[in-house]
Protein backbone atom coordinates (compact mmCIF):
# COMPACT_ATOMS: atom_id res chain seq x y z
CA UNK A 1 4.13 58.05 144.58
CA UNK A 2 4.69 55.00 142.07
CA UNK A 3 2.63 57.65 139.33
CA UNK A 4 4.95 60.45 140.50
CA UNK A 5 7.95 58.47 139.83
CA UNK A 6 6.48 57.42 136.15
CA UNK A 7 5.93 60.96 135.26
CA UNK A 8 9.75 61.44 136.15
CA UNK A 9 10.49 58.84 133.90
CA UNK A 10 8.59 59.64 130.92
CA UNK A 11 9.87 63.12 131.33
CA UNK A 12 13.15 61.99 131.32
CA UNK A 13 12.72 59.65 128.67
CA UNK A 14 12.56 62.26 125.69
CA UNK A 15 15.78 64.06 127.04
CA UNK A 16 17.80 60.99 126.81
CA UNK A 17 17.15 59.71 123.74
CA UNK A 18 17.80 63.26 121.96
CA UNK A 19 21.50 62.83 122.95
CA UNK A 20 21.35 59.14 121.80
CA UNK A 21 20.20 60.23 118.19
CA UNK A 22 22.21 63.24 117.70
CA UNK A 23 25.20 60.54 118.85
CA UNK A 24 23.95 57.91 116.02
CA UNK A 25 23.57 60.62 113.49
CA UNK A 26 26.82 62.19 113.94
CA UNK A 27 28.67 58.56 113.60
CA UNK A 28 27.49 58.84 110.15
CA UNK A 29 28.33 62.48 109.09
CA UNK A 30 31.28 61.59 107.42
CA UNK A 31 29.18 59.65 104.92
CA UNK A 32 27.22 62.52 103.87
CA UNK A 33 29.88 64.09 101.00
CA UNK A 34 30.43 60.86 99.77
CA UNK A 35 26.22 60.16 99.02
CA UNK A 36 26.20 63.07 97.61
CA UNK A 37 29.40 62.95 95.33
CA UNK A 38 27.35 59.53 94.88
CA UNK A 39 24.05 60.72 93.95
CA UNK A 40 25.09 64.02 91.67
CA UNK A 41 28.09 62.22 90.00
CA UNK A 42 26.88 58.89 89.41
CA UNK A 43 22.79 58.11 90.28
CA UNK A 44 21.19 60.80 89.22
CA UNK A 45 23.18 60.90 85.52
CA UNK A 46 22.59 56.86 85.90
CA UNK A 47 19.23 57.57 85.88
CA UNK A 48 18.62 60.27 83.32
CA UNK A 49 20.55 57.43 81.13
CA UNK A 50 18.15 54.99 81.68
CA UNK A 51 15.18 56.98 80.88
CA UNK A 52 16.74 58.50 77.69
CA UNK A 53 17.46 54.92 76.76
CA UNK A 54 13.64 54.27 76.75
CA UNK A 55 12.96 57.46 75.19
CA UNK A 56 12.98 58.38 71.47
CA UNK A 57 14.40 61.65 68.88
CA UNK A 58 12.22 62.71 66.27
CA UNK A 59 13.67 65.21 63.85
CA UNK A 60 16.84 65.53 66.59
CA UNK A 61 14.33 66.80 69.97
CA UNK A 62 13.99 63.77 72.53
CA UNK A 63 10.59 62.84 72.53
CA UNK A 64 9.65 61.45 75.96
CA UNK A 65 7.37 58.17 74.69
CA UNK A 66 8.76 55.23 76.21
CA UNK A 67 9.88 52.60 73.99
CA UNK A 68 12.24 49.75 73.44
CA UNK A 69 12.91 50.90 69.76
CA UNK A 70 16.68 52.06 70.38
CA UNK A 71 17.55 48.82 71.68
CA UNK A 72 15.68 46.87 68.26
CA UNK A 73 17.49 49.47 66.02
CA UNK A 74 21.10 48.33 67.58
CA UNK A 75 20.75 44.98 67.33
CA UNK A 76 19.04 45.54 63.99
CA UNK A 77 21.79 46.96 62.34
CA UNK A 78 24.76 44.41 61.13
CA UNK A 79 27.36 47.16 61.89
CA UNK A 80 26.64 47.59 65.04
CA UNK A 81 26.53 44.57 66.30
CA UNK A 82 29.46 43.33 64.57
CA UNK A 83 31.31 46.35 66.10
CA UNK A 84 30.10 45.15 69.39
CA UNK A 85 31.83 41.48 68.67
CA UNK A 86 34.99 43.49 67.33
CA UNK A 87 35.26 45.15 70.85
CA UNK A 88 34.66 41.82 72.86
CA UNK A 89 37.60 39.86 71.41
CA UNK A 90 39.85 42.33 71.34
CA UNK A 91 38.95 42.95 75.03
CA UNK A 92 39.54 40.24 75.41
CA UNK A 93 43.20 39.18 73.38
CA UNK A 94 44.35 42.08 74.59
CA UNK A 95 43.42 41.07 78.51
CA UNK A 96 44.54 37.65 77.47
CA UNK A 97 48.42 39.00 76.58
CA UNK A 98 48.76 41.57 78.77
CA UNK A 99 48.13 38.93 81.80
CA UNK A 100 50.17 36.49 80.03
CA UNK A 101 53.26 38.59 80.21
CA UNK A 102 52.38 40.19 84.06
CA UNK A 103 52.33 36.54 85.08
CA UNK A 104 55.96 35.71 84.40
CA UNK A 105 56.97 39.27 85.42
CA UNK A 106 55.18 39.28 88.70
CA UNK A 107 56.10 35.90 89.21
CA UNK A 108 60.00 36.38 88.74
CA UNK A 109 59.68 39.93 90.62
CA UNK A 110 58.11 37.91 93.70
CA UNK A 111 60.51 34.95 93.83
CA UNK A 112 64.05 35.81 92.39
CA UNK A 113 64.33 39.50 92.86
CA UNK A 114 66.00 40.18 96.48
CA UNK A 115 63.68 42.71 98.43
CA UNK A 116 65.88 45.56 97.78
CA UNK A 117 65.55 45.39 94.22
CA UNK A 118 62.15 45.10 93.73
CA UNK A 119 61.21 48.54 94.81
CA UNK A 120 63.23 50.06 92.06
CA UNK A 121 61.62 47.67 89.30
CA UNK A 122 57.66 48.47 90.60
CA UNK A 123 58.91 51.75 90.52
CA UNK A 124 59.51 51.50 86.46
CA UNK A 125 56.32 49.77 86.34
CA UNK A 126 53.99 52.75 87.35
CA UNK A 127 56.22 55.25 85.71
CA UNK A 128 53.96 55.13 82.68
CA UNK A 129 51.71 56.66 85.09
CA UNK A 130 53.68 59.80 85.86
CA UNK A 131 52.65 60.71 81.82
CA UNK A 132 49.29 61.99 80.55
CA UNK A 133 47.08 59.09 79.39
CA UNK A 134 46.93 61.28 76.18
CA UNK A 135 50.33 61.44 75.55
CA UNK A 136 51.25 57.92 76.13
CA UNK A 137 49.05 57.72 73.02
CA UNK A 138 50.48 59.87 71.07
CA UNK A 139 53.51 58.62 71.76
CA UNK A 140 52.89 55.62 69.49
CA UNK A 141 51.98 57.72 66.63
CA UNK A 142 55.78 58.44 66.56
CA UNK A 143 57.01 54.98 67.19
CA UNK A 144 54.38 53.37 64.59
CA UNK A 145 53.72 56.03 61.88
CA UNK A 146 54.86 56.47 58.98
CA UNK A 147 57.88 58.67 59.77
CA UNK A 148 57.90 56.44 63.28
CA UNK A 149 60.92 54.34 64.94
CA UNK A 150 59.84 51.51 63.01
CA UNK A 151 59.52 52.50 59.11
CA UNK A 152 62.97 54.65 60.19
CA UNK A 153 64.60 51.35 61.21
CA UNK A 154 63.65 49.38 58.59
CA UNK A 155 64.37 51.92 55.95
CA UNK A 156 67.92 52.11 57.70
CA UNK A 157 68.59 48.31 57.67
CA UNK A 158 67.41 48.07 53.87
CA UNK A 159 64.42 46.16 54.67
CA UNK A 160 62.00 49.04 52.54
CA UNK A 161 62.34 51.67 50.27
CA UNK A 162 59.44 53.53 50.78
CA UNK A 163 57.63 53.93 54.68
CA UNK A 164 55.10 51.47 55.30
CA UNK A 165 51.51 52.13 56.92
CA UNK A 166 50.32 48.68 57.68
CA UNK A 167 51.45 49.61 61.51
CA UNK A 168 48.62 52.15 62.25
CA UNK A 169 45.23 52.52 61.92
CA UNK A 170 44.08 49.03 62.49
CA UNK A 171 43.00 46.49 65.41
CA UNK A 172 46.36 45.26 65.69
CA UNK A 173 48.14 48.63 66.77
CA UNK A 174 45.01 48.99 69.47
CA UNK A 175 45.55 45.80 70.58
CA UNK A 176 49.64 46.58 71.18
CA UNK A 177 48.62 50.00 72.75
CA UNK A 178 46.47 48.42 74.84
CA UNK A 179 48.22 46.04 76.20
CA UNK A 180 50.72 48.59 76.58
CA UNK A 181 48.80 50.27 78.55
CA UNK A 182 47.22 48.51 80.79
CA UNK A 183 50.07 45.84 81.32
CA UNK A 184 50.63 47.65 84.44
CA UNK A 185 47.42 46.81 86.14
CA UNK A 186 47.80 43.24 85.85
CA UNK A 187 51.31 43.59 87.15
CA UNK A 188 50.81 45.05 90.08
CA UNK A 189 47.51 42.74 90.73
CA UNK A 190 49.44 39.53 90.36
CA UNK A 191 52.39 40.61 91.91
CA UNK A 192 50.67 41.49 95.18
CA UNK A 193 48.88 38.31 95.35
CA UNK A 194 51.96 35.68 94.18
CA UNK A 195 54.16 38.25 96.73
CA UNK A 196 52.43 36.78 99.78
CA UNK A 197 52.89 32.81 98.31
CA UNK A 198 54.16 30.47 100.30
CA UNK A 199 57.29 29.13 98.20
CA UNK A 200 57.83 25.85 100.36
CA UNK A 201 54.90 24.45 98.68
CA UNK A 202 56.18 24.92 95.58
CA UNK A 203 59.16 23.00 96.48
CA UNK A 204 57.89 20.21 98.70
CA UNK A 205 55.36 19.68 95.04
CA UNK A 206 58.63 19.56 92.88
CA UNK A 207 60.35 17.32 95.56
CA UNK A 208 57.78 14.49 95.17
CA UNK A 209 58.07 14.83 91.47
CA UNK A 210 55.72 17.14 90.06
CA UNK A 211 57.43 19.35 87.12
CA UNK A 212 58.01 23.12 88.05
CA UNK A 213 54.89 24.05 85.26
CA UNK A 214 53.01 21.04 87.14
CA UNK A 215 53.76 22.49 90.62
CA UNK A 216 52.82 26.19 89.52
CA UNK A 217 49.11 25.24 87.64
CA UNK A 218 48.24 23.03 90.17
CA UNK A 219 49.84 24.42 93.44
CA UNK A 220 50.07 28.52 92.50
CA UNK A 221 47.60 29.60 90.28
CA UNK A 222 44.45 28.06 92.50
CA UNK A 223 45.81 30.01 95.35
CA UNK A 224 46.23 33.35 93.72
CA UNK A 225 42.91 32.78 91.32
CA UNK A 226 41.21 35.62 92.84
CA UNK A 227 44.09 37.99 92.39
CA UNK A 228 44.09 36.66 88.34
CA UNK A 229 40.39 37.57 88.68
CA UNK A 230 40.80 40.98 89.90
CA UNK A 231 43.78 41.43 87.12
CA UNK A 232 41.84 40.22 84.64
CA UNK A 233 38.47 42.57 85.31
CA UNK A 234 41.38 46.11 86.04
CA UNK A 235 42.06 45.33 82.98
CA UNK A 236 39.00 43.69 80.82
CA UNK A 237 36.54 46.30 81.86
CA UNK A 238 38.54 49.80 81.53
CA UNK A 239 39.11 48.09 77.52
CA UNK A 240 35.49 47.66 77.13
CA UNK A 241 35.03 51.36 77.72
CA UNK A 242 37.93 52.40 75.84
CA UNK A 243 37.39 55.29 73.05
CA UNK A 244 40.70 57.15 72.92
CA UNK A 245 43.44 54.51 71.80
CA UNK A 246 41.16 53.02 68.64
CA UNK A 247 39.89 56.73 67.95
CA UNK A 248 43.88 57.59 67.86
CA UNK A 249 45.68 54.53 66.65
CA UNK A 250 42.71 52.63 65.14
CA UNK A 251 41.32 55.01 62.86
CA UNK A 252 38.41 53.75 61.16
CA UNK A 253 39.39 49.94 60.73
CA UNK A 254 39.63 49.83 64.81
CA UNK A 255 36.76 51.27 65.96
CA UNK A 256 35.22 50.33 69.14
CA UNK A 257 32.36 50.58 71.23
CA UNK A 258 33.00 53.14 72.68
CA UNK A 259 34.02 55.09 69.24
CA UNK A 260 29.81 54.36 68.35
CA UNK A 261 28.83 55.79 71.49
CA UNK A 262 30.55 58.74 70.94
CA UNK A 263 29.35 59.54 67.39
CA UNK A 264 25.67 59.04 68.49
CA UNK A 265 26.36 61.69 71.34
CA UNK A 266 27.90 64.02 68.44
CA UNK A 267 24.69 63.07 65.98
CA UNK A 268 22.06 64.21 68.57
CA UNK A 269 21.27 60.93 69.17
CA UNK A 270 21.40 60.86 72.36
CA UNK A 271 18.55 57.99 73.51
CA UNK A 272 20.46 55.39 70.94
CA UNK A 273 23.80 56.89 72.58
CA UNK A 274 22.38 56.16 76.18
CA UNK A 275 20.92 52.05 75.06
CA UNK A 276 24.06 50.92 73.81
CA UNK A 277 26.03 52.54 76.99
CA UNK A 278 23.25 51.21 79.20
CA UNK A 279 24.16 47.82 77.26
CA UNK A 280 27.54 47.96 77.79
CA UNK A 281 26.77 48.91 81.29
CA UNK A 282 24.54 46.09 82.04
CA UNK A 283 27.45 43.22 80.49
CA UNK A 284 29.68 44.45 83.07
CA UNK A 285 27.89 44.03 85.90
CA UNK A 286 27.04 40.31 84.96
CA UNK A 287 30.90 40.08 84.10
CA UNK A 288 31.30 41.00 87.97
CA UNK A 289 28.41 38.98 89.72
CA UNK A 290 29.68 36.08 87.55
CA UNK A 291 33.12 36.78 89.50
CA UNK A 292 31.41 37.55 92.72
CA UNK A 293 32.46 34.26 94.68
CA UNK A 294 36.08 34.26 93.24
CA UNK A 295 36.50 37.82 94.68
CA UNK A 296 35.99 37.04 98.15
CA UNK A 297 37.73 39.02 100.18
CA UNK A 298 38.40 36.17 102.91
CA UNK A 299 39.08 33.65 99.75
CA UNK A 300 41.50 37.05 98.28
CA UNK A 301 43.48 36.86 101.42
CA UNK A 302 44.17 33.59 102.90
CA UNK A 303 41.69 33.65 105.26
């Protein structure tokens, strides 16, 4: 009887747990588009990088000998690496003023602007956005060229004779673009984090004597540090990766990174093309495991 009743069960046993893993299968079918948008779009191009990085060209043909010469001829070259520095700092000036002028703005958006206002102004923020990337560009060509708003207004004031074409074609018209363009990112960032403050604090630290600049470094900006952290990387790591502002407005005294990239890709260089974007690959992901902690998202909220 008892063996009977254990054949039942092991009989039964296969039949129930069919249902059970077509159930726990079919929780997860939603996932599969996105691993394979994942894998086609991003790992398996990831990984054909990686191995052209530790491959070599001979004569323009990849030959498929593994070495780590690409990576000795970057850092072997003085103009390389040197364009390399060029693109840190002015990654990094131009994160630097773009966050320095979303501060204030987010900061008088979230505590002087009534409610019904600030829709409006967030509204003009993004409205860069509504334009073509490209043509937000190009758009500076006409402001800073020679035949630009500028050299017009200062030949109409009397300031110059003759247009002037110290404006374009240098570092410090991609810096101004840049920060043009990616002012909004920090904007939006900081204003969602200082919009959820808790002003009182602010004012009890004023009311036992602590300046306003004293009560906003030392009672604001440690409570909103992740949200300056995730400004700062929106906007630091699209810059890194930036090729068409310096390729437009930079000409060849503001090349970037990326700009080197791209003219190894157009040589036939392709494994020296795939170490230095592996390179600047790899410094991003230690920029974000260095900000791991301070993007909590428990720490990011309140919580």
């Amino acid at each position: 009887m008892s063996s009977d009743a254990g054949t039942a069960t092991a009989a039964r046993a296969p039949g129930e747990r069919l249902p059970r893993l077509a159930s726990a299968l079919g929780s997860y079918v939603g996932f599969v588009p996105a691993v394979l948008l994942l894998g086609l779009c991003f790992l398996v191009p990831l990984g054909i990088v990686v191995c052209y990085s530790f491959w070599d060209t001979v004569d323009y043909a990849v030959v498929h000998d593994w070495t780590l010469g690409n990576y000795r001829y970057f850092f072997s070259v003085g103009a390389y690496v040197s364009t390399m520095w060029a693109t840190l700092w002015v990654a990094v000036l131009s994160t630097v003023i773009a966050i320095g002028l979303a501060f204030p703005f987010a900061y008088w958006l979230s505590r002087y602007v009534p409610r019904k206002i600030r829709t409006p102004l967030l509204v003009l923020v993004i409205v860069p956005f509504w334009a073509s990337y490209l043509l937000r560009v190009y758009s500076w060509l006409t402001i800073l060229g020679e035949k630009g708003v500028v050299n017009r207004f200062l030949h109409w004031t009397g300031l110059t004779s003759h247009p002037l074409g110290i404006f374009l074609y240098d570092r410090p018209a991609v810096i101004l673009v840049l920060v043009y363009l990616y002012f909004p990112f920090g904007a939006l960032t900081l204003y969602s984090s200082i919009e959820r403050f808790d002003w009182n604090q602010l004012r009890a630290a004023m009311d036992l004597g602590a300046s306003p600049l004293q009560a906003i470094l030392r009672i604001l900006v440690p409570q909103i540090r992740p949200g300056i952290i995730t400004a700062v990387i929106f906007v630091f790591i699209p810059i890194l990766g930036e090729y068409l502002t310096p390729q437009i407005v930079g000409g060849t005294g503001g090349v970037m990174i990326g700009n080197l990239i791209v003219n190894f890709f157009q040589e036939a260089e392709y494994t020296r093309g795939a170490a230095i974007s592996l390179l600047v690959a790899g410094f991003i992901v230690v920029l974000l495991f260095v900000f791991r902690k301070s993007l909590s998202t428990k720490e990011a909220y309140g919580a």
